[in-house]
N, C-alpha and C. Protein backbone atom coordinates (compact mmCIF):
# COMPACT_ATOMS: atom_id res chain seq x y z
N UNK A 1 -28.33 -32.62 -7.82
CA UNK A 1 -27.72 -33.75 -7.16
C UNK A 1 -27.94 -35.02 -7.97
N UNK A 2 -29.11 -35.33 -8.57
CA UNK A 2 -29.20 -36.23 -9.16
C UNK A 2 -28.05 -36.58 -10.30
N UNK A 3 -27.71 -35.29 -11.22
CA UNK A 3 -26.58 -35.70 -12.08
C UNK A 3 -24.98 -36.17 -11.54
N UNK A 4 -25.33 -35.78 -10.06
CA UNK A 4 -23.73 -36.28 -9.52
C UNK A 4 -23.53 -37.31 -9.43
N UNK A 5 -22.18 -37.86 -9.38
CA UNK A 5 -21.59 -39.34 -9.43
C UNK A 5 -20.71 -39.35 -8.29
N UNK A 6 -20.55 -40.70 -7.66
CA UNK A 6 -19.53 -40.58 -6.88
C UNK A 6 -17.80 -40.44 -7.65
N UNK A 7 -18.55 -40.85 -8.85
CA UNK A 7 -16.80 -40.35 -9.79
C UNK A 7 -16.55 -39.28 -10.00
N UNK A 8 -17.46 -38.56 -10.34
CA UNK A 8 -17.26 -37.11 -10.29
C UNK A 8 -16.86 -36.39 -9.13
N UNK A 9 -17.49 -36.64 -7.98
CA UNK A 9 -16.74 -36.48 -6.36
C UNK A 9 -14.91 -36.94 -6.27
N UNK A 10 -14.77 -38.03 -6.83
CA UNK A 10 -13.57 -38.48 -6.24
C UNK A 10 -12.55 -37.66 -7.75
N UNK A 11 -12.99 -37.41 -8.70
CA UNK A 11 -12.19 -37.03 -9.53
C UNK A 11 -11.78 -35.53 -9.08
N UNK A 12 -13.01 -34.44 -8.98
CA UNK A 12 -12.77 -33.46 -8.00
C UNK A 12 -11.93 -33.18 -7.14
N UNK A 13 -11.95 -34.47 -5.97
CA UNK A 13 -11.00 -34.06 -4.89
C UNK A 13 -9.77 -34.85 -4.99
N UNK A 14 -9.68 -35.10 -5.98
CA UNK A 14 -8.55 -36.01 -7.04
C UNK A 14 -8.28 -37.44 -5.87
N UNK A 15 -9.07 -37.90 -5.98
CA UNK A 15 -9.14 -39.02 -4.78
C UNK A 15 -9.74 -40.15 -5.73
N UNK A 16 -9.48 -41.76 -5.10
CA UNK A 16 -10.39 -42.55 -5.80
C UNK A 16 -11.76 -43.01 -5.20
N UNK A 17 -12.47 -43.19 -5.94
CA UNK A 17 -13.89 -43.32 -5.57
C UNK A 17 -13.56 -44.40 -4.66
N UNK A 18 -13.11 -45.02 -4.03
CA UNK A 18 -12.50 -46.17 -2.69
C UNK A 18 -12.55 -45.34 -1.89
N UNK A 19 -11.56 -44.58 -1.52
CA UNK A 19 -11.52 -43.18 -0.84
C UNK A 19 -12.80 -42.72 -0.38
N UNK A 20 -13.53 -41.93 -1.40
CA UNK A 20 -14.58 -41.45 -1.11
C UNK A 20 -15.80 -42.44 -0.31
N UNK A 21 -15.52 -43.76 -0.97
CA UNK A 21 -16.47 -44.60 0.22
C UNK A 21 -16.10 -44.65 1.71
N UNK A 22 -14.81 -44.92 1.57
CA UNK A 22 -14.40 -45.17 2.92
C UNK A 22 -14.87 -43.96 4.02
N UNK A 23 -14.99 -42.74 3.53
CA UNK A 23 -15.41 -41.96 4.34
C UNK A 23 -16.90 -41.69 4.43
N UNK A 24 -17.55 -42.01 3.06
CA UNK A 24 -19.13 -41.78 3.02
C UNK A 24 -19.67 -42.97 2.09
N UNK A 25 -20.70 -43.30 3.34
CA UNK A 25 -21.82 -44.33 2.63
C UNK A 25 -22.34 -43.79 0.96
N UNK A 26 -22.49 -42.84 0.53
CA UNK A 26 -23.13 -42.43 -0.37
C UNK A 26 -22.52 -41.24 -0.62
N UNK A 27 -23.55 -40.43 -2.01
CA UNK A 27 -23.11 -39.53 -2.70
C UNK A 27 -24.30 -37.92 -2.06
N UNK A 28 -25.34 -38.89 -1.22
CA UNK A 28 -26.16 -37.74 -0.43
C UNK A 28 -25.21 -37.64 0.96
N UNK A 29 -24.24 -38.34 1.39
CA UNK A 29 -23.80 -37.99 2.63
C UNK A 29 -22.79 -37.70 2.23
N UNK A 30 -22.21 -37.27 0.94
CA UNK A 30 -21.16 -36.36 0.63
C UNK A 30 -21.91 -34.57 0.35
N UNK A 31 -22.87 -34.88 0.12
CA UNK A 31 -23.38 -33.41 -0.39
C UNK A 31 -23.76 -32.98 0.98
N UNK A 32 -24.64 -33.95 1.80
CA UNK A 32 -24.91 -33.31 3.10
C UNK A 32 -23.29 -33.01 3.86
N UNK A 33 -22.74 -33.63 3.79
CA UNK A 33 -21.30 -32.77 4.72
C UNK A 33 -20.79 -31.80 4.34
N UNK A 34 -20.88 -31.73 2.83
CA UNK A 34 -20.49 -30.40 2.30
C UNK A 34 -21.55 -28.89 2.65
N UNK A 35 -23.06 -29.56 2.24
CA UNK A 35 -23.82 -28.37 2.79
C UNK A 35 -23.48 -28.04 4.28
N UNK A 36 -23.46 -29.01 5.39
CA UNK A 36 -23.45 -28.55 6.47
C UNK A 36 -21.78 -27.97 6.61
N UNK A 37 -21.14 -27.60 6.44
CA UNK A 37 -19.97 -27.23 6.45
C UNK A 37 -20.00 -25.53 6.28
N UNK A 38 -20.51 -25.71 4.52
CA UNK A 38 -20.76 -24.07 4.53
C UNK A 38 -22.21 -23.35 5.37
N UNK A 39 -23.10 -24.26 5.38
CA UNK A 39 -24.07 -23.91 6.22
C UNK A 39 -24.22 -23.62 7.52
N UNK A 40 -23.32 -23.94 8.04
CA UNK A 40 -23.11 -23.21 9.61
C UNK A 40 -22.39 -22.42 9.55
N UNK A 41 -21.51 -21.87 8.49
CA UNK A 41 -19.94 -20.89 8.79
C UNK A 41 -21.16 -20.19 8.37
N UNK A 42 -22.43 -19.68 7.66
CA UNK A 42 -22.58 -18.49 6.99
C UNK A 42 -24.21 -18.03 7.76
N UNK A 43 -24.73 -19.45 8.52
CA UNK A 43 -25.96 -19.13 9.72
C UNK A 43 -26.27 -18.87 10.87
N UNK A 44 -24.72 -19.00 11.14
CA UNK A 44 -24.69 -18.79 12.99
C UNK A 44 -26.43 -18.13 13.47
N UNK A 45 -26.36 -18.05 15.07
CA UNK A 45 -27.41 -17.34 15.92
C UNK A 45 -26.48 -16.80 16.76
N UNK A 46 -26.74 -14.94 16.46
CA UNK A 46 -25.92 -14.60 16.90
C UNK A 46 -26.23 -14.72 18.83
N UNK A 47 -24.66 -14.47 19.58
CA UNK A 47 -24.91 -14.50 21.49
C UNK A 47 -24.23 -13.03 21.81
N UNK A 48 -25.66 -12.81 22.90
CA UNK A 48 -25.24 -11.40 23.57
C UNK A 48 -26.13 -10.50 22.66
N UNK A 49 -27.29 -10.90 22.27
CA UNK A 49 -27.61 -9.81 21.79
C UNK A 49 -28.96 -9.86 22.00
N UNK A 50 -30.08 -8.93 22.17
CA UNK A 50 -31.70 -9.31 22.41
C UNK A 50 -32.24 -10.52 21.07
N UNK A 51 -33.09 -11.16 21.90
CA UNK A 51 -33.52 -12.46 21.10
C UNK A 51 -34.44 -12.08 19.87
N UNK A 52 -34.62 -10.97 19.88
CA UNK A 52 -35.55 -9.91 18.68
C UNK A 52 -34.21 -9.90 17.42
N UNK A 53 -33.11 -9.22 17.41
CA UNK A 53 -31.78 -9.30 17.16
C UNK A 53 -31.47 -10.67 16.88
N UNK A 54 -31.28 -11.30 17.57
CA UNK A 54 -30.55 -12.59 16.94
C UNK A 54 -31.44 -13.43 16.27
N UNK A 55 -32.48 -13.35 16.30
CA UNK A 55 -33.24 -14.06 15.56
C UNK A 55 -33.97 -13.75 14.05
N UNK A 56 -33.64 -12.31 14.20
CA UNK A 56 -33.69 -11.92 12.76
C UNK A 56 -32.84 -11.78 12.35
N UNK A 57 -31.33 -11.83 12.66
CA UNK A 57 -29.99 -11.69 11.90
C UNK A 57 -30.17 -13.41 11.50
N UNK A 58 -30.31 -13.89 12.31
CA UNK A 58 -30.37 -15.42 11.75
C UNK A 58 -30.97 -16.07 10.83
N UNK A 59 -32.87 -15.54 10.37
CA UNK A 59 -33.25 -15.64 9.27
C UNK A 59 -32.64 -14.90 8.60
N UNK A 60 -32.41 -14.12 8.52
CA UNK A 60 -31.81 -12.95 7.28
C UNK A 60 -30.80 -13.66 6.89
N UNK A 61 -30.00 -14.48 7.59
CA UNK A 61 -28.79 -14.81 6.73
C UNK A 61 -28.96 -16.66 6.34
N UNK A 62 -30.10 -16.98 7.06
CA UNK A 62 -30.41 -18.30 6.35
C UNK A 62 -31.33 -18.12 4.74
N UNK A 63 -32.01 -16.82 5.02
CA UNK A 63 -32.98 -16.45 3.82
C UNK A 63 -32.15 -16.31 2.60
N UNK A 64 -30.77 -15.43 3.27
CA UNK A 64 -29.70 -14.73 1.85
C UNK A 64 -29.03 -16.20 1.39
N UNK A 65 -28.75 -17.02 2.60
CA UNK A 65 -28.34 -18.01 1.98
C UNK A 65 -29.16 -19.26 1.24
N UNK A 66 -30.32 -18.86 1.36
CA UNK A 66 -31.22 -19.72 0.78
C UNK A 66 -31.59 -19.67 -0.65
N UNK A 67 -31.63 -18.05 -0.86
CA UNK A 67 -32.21 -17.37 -1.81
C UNK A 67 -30.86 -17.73 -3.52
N UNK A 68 -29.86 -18.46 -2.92
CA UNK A 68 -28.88 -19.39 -4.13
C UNK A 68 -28.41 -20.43 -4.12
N UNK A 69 -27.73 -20.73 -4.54
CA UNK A 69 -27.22 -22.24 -5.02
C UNK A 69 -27.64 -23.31 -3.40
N UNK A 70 -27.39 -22.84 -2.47
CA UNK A 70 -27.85 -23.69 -0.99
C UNK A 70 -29.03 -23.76 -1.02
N UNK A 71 -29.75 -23.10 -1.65
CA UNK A 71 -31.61 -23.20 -1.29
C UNK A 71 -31.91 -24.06 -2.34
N UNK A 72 -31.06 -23.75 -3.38
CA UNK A 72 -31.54 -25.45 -4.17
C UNK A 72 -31.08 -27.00 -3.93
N UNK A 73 -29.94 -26.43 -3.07
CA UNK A 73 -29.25 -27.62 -2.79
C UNK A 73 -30.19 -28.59 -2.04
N UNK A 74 -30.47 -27.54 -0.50
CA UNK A 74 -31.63 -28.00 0.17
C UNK A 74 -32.93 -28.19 -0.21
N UNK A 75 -33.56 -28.08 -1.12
CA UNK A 75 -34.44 -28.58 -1.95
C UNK A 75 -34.14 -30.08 -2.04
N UNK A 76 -33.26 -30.11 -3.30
CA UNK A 76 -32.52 -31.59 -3.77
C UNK A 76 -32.64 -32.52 -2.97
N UNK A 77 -32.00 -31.84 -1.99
CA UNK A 77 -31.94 -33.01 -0.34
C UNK A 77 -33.16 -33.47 0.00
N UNK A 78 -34.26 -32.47 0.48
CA UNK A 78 -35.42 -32.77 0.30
C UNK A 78 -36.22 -33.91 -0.09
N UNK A 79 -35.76 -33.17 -1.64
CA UNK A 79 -36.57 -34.33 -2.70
C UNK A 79 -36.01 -35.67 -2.85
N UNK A 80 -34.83 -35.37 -2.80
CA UNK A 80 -34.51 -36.86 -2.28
C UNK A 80 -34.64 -38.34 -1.44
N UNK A 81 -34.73 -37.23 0.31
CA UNK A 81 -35.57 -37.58 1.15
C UNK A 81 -36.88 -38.64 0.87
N UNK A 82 -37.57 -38.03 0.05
CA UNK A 82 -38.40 -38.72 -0.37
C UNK A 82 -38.89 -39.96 -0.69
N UNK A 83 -37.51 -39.80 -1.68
CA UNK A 83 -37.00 -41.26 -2.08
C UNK A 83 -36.75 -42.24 -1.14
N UNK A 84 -35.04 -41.57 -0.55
CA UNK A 84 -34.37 -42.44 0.53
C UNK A 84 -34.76 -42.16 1.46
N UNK A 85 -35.20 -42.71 2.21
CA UNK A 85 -35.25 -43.06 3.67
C UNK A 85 -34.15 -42.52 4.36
N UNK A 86 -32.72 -43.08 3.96
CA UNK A 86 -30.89 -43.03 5.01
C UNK A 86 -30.90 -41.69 4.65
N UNK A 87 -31.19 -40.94 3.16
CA UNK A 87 -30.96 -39.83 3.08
C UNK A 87 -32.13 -39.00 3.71
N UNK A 88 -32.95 -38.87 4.23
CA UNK A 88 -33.74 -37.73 4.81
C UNK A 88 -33.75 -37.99 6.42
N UNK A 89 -33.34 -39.48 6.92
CA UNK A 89 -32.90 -40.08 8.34
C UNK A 89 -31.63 -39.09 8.27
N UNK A 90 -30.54 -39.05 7.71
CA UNK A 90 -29.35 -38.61 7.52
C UNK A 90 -29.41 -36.59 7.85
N UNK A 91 -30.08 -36.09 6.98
CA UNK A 91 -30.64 -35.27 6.91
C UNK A 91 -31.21 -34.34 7.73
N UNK A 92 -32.24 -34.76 8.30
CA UNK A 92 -32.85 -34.70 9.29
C UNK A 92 -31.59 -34.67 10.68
N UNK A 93 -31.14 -35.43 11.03
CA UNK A 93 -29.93 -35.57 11.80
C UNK A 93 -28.88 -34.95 12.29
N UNK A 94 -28.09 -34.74 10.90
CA UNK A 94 -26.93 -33.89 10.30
C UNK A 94 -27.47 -32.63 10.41
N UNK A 95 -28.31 -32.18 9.72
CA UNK A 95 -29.14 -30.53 10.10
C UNK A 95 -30.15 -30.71 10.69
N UNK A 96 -31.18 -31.00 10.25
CA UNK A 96 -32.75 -30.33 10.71
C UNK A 96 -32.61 -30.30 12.42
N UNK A 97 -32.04 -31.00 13.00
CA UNK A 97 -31.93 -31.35 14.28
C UNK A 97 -31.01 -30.45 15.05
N UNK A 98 -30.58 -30.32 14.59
CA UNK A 98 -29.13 -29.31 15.03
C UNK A 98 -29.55 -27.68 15.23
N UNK A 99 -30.01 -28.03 13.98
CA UNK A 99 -30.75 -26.06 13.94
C UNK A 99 -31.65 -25.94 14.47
N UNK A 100 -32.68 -27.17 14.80
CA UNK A 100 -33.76 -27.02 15.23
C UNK A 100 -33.61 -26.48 17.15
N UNK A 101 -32.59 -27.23 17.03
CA UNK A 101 -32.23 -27.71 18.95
C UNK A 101 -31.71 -25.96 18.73
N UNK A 102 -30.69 -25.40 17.90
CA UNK A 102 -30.13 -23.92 18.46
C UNK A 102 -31.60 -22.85 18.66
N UNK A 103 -32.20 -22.96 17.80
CA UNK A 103 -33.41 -22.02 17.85
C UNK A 103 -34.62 -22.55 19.16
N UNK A 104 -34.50 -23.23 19.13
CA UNK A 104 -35.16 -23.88 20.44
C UNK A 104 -34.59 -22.86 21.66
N UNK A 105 -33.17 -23.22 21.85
CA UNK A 105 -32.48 -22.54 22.94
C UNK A 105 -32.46 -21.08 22.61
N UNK A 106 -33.00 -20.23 22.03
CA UNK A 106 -32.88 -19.22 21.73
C UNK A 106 -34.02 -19.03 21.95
N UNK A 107 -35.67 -19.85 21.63
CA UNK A 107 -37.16 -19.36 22.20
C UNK A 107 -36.42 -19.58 23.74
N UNK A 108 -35.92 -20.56 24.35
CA UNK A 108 -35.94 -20.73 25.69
C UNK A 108 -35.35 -19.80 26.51
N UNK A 109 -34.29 -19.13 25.91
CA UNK A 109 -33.83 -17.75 26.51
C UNK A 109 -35.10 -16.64 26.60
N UNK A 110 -35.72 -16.56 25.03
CA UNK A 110 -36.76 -15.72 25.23
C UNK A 110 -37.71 -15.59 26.24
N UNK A 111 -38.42 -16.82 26.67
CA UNK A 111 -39.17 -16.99 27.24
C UNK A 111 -38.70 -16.43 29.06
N UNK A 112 -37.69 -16.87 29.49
CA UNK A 112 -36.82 -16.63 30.41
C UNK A 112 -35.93 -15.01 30.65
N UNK A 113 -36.38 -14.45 29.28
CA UNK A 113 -35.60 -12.90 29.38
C UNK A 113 -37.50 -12.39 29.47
N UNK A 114 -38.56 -13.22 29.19
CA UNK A 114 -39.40 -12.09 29.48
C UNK A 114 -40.18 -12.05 27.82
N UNK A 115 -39.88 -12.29 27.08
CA UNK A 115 -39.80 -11.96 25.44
C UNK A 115 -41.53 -12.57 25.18
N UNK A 116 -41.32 -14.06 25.59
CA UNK A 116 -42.08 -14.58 25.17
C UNK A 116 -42.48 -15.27 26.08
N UNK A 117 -43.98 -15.78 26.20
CA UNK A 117 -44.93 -16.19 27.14
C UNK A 117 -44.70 -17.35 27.66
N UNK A 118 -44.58 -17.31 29.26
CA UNK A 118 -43.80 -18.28 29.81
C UNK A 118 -44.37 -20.01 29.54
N UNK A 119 -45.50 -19.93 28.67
CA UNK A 119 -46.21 -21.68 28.34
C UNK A 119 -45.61 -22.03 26.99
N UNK A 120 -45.03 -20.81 26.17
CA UNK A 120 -44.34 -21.79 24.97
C UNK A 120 -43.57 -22.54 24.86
N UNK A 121 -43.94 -23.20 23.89
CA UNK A 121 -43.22 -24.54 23.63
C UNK A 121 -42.41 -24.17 22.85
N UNK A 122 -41.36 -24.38 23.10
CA UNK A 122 -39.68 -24.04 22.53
C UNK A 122 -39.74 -24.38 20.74
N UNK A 123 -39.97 -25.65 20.80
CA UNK A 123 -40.24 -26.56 19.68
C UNK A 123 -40.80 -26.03 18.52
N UNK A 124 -42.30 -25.93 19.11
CA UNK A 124 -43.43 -25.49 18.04
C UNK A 124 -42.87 -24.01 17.84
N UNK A 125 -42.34 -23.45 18.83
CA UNK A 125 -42.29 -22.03 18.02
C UNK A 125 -41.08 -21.89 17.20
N UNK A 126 -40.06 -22.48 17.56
CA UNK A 126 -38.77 -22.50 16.71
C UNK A 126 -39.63 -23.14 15.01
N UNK A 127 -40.46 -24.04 15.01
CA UNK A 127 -40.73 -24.53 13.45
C UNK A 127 -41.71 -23.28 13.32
N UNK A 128 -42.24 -22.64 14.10
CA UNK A 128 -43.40 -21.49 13.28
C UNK A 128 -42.58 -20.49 12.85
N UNK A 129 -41.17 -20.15 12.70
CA UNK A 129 -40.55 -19.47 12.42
C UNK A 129 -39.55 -19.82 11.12
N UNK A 130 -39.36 -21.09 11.38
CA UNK A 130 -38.30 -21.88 10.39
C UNK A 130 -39.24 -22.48 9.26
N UNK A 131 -40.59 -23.30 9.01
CA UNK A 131 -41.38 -23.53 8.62
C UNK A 131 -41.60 -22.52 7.11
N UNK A 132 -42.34 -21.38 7.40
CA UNK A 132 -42.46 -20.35 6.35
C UNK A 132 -41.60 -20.69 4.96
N UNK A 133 -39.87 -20.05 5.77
CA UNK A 133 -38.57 -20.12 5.27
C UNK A 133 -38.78 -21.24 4.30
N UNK A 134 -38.92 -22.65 4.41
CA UNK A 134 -38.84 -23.69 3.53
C UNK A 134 -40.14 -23.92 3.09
N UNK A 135 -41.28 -23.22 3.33
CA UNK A 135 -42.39 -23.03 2.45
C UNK A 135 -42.22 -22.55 1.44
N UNK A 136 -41.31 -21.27 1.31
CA UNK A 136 -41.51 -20.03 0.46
C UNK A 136 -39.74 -20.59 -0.89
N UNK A 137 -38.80 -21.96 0.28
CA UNK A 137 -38.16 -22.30 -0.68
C UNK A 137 -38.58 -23.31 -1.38
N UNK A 138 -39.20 -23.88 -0.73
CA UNK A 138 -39.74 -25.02 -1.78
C UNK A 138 -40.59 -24.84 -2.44
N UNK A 139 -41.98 -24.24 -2.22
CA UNK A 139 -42.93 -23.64 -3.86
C UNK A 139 -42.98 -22.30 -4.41
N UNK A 140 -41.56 -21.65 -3.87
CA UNK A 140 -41.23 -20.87 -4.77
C UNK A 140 -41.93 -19.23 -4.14
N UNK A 141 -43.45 -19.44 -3.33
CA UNK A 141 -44.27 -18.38 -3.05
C UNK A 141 -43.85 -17.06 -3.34
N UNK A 142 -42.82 -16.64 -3.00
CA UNK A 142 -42.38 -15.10 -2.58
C UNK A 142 -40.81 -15.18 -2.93
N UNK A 143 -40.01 -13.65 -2.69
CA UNK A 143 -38.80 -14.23 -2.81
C UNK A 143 -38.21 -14.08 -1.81
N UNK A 144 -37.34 -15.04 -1.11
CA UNK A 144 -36.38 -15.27 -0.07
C UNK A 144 -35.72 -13.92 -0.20
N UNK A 145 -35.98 -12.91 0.66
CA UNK A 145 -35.58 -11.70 0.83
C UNK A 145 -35.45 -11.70 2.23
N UNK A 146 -34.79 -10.09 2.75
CA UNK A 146 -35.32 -9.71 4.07
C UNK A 146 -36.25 -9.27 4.50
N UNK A 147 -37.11 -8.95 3.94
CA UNK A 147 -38.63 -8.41 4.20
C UNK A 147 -39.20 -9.67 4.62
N UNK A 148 -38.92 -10.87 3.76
CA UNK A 148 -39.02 -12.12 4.44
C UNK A 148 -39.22 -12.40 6.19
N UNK A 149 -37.92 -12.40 5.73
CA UNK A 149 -37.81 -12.45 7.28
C UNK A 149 -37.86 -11.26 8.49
N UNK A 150 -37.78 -10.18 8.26
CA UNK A 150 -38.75 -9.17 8.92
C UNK A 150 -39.88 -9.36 9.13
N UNK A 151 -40.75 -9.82 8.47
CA UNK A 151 -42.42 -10.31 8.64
C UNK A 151 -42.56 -11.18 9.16
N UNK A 152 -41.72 -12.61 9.48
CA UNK A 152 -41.42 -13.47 10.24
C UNK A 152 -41.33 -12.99 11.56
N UNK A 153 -40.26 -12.76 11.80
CA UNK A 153 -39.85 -12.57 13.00
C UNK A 153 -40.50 -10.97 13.80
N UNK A 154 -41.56 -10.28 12.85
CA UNK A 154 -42.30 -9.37 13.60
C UNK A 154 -43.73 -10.02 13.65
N UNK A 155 -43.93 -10.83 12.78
CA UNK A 155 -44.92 -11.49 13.70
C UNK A 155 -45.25 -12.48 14.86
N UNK A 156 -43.96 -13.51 14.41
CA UNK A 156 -43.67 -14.43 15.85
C UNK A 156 -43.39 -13.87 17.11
N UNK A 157 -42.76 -12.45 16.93
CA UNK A 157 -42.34 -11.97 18.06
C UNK A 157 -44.00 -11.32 18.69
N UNK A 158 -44.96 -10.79 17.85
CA UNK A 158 -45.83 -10.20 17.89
C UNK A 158 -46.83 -11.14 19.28
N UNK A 159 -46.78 -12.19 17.99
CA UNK A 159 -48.19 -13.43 18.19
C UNK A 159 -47.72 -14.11 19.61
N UNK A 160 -46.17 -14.25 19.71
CA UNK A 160 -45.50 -14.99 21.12
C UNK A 160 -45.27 -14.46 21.82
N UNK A 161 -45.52 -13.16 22.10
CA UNK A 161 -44.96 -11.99 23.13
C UNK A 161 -45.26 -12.47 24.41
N UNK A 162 -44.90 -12.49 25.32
CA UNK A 162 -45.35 -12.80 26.95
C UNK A 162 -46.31 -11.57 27.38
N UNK A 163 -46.31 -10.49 26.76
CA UNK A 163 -47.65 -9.65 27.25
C UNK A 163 -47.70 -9.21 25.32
N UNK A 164 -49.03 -9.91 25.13
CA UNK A 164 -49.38 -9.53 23.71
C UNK A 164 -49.69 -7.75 23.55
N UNK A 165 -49.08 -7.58 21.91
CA UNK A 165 -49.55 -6.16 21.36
C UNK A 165 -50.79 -5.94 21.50
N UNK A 166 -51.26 -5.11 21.63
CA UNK A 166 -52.90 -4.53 21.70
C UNK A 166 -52.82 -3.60 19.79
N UNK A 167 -53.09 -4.34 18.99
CA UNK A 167 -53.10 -3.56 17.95
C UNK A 167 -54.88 -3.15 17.16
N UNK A 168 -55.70 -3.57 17.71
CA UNK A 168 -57.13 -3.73 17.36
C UNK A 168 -57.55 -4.81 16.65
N UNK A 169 -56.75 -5.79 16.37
CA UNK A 169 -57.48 -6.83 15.26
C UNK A 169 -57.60 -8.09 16.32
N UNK A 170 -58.82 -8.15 15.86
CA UNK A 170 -58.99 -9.92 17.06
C UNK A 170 -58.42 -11.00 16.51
């Protein structure tokens, strides 16, 4: 992101960089509309299906989509963040918030189908699940696979169960 220009944007969509302001403050709230665009057509959470199910089809396909060109993108954004303030306010907003609120409603079904223990907090458990994911993209740890997220979501499901596994380990 850093090498992009807003000329390079408007030459692209064969538009003039006037253009391109008029619709976006900046050259991070052109990349963020673009990520969020393909980023929801390819992350959905799937409905109608056990919350065990939709919640691992959902990492699995945020992981696959993480694991290229979007997982660096979201990095970039990130690191940017850093910098700007409008861009990680923006950010934060545009996604983190959005996805955060769907997985929320998806612990809250859980909790309500029985899944998971009726004192969790929607919140904290949606980031103990999402959390990892941008651990493992941002320093690299492991590789954004499905085993990934299989280990995720068999342990959250494990550790949050409304009647915990009895497996022997304290």
């Amino acid at each position: 992101m850093q090498k992009l220009t807003m000329e390079a944007i408007a030459k692209r969509a064969k538009v003039s960089k006037a253009t391109i302001y008029r619709w976006w403050p900046s050259k991070a709230a052109v990349v963020i509309d673009a990520f969020m665009e393909n980023h929801l057509a390819h992350t959905r959470i799937p409905e109608g299906v056990p919350v065990r199910d939709a919640l691992l089809t959902h990492l699995k396909s945020l992981i696959t989509h993480y694991a290229g060109p979007q997982g660096r993108l979201v990095a970039q954004l990130v690191a940017e963040g850093q910098y700007d303030s409008e861009t990680m306010a923006s950010f934060r907003v545009r996604f983190w918030n959005e996805r955060a609120a769907a997985v929320e409603k998806l612990m809250r079904r859980g909790i309500e189908e029985g899944v998971f223990r009726p004192d969790l907090d929607p919140s904290a458990a949606a980031q103990l699940f999402y959390a990892p994911v941008y651990l493992h993209l941002l320093f690299g740890i492991s590789p954004l696979d499905n085993a990934l997220a299989e280990q995720l979501v068999d342990l959250g499901i494990r550790d949050l169960a409304a009647h915990p596994v009895q497996d022997g380990r304290a």
